[in-house]
C-alpha atoms as a PDB file:
ATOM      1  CA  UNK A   1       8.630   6.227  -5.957  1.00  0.00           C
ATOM      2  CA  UNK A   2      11.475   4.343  -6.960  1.00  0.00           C
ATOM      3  CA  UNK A   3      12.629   1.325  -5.419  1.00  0.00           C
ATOM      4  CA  UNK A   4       8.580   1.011  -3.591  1.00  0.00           C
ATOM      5  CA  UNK A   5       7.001  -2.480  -5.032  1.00  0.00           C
ATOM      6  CA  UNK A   6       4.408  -1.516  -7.748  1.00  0.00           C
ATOM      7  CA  UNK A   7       0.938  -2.703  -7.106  1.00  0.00           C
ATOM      8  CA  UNK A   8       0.465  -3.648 -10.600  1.00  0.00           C
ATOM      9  CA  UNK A   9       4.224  -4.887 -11.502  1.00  0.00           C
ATOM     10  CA  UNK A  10       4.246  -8.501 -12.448  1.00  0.00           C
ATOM     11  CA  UNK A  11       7.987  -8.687 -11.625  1.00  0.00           C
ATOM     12  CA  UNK A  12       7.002  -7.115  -8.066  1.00  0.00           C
ATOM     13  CA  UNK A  13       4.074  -9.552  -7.396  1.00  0.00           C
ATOM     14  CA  UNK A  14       6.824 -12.583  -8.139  1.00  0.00           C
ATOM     15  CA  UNK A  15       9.440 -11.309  -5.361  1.00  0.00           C
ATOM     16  CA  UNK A  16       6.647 -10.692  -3.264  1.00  0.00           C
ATOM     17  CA  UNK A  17       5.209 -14.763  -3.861  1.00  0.00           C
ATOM     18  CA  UNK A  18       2.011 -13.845  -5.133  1.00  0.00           C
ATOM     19  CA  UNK A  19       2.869 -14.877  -8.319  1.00  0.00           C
ATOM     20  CA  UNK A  20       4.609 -18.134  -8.987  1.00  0.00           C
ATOM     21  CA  UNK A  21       7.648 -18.655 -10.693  1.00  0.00           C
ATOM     22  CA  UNK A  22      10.541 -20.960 -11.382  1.00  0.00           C
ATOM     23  CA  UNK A  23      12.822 -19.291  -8.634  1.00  0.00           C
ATOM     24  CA  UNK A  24      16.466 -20.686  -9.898  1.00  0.00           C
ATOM     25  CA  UNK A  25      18.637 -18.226  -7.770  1.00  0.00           C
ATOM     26  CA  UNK A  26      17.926 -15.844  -4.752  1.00  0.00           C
ATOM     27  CA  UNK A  27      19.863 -13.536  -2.844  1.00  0.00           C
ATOM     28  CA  UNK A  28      18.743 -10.941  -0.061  1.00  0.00           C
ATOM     29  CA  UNK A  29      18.780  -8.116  -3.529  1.00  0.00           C
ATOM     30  CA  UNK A  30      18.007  -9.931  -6.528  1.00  0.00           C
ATOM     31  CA  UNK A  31      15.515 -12.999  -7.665  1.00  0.00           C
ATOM     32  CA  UNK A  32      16.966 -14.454 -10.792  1.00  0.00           C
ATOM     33  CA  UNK A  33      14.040 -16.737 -12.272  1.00  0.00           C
ATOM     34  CA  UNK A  34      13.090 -18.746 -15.717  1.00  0.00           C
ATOM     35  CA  UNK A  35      11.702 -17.057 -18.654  1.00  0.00           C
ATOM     36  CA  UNK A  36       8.075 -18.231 -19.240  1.00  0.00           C
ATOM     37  CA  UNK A  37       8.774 -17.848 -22.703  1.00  0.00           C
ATOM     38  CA  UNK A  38      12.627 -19.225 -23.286  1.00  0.00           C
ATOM     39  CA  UNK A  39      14.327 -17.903 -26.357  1.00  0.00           C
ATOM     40  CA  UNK A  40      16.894 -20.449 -25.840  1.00  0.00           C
ATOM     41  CA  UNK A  41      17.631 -23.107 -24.084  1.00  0.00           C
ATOM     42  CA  UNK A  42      18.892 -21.714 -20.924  1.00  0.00           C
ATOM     43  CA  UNK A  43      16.575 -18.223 -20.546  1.00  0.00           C
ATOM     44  CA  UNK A  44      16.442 -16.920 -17.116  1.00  0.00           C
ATOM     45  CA  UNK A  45      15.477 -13.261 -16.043  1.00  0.00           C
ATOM     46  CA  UNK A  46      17.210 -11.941 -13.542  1.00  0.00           C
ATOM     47  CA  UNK A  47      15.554  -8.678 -11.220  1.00  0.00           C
ATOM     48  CA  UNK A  48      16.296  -5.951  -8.470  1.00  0.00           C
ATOM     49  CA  UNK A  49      13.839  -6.976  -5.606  1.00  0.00           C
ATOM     50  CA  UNK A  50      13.369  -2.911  -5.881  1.00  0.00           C
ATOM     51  CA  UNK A  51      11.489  -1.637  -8.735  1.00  0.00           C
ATOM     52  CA  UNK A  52      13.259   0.791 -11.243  1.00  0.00           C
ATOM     53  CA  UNK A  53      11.638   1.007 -14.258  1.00  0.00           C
ATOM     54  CA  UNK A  54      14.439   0.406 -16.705  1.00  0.00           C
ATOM     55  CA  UNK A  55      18.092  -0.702 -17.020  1.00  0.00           C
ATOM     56  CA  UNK A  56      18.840   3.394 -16.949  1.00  0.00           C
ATOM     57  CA  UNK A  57      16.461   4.164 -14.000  1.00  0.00           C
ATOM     58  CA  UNK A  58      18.144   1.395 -12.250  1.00  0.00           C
ATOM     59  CA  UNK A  59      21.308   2.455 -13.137  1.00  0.00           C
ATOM     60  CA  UNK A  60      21.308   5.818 -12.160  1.00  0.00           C
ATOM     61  CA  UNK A  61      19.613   5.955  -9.138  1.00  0.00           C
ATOM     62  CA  UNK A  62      20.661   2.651  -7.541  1.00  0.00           C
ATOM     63  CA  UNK A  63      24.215   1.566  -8.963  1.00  0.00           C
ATOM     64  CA  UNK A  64      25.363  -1.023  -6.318  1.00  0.00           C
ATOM     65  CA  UNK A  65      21.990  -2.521  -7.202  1.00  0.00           C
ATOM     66  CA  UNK A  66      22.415  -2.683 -11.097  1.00  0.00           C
ATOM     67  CA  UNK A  67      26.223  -4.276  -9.885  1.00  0.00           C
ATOM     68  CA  UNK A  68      24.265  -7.169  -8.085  1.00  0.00           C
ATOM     69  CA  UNK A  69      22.197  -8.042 -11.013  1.00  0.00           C
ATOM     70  CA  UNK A  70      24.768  -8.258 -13.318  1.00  0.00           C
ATOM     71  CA  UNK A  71      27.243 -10.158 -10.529  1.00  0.00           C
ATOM     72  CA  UNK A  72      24.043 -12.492 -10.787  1.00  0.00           C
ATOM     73  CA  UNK A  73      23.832 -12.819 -14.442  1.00  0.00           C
ATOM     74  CA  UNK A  74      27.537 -14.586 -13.838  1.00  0.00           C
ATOM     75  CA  UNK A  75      26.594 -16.193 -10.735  1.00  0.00           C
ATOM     76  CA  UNK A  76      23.649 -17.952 -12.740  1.00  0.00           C
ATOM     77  CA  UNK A  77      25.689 -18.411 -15.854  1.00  0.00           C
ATOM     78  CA  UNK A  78      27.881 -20.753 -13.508  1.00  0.00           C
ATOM     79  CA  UNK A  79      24.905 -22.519 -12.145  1.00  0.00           C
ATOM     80  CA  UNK A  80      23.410 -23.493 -15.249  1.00  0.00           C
ATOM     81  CA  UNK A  81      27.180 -24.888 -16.876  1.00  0.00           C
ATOM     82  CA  UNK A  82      26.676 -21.692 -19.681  1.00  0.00           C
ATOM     83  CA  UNK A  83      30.103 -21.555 -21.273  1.00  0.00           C
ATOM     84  CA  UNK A  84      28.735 -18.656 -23.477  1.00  0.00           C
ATOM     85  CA  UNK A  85      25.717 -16.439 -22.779  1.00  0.00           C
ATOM     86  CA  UNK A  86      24.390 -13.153 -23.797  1.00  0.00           C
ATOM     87  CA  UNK A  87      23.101 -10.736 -21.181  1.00  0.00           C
ATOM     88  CA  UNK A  88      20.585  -8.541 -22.129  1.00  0.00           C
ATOM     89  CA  UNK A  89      18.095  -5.312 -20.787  1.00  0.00           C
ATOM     90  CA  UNK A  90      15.533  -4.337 -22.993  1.00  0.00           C
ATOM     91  CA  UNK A  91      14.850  -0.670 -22.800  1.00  0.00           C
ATOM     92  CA  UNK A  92      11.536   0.551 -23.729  1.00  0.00           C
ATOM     93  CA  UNK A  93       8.435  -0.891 -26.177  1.00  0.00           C
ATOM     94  CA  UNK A  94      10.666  -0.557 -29.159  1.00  0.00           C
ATOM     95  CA  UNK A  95      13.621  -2.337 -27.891  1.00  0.00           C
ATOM     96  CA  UNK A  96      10.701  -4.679 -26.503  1.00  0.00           C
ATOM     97  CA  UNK A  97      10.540  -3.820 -23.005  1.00  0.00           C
ATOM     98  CA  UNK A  98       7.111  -5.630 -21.760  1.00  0.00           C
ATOM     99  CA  UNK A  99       7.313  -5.711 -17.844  1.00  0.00           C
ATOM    100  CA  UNK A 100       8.648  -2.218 -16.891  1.00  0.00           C
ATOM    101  CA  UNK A 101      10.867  -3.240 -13.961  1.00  0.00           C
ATOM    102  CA  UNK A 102      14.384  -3.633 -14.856  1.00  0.00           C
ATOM    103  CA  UNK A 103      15.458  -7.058 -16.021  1.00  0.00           C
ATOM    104  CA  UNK A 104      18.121  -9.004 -17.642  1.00  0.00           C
ATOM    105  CA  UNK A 105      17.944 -11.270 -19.621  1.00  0.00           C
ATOM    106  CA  UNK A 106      20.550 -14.574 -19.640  1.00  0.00           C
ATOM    107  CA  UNK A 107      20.219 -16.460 -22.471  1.00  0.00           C
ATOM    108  CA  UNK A 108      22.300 -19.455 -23.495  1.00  0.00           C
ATOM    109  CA  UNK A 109      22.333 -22.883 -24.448  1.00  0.00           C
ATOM    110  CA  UNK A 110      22.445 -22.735 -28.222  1.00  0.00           C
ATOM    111  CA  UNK A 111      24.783 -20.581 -30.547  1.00  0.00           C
ATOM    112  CA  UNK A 112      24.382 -16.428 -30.326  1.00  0.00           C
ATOM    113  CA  UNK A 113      25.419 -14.937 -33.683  1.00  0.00           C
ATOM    114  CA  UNK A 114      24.609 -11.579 -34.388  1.00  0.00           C
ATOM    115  CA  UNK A 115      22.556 -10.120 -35.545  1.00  0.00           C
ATOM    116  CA  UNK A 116      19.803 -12.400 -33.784  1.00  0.00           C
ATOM    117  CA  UNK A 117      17.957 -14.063 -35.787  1.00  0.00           C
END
């Protein structure tokens, strides 16, 4: 159901502390936490304690929700001193979607051109 923690959701297991995790922001909705695997300088993820699937999912059925975690991208943008930063939601295996509970990405720290890469 959406929204219900997943038993096998890594992203679930790390709001609920079984898993550990660099915890840089918290707030009664959303966990925003580093990237175990940084991209950049400054990579943090940042999650609905609720599990949607997907940007979309999350989106849809739970709007205020998808409002908080981007009002958190910002808020963590601020914390970390990120003049510039790219916010990001992977959608699905092609887009590379791993952990299939809505996340953003903030990355910073380093110069964004696009096309990545």
């Amino acid at each position: 159901m959406p929204g219900e923690p997943q038993d096998d959701c890594l992203f679930c297991k790390i709001v609920a502390g079984q898993i550990p995790a660099t915890i840089v922001r918290e707030t009664e909705t959303t966990v925003a936490f580093r990237d175990i695997n940084p991209q950049a300088p400054t990579h943090v993820l940042v999650i609905p304690k609720a599990h949607y699937e997907n940007a979309g999912s999350l989106a849809t059925a739970a709007p205020e929700l998808a409002a908080d975690v981007l009002r958190e991208t910002q808020a963590v943008a601020e914390q970390e001193k990120l003049e510039s930063y790219r916010t990001v939601f992977n959608t699905g295996s092609g887009a590379g979607q791993t952990v299939w509970h809505a996340h953003a990405h903030l990355i910073g720290g380093r110069g964004l051109h696009w096309p990545p890469g």
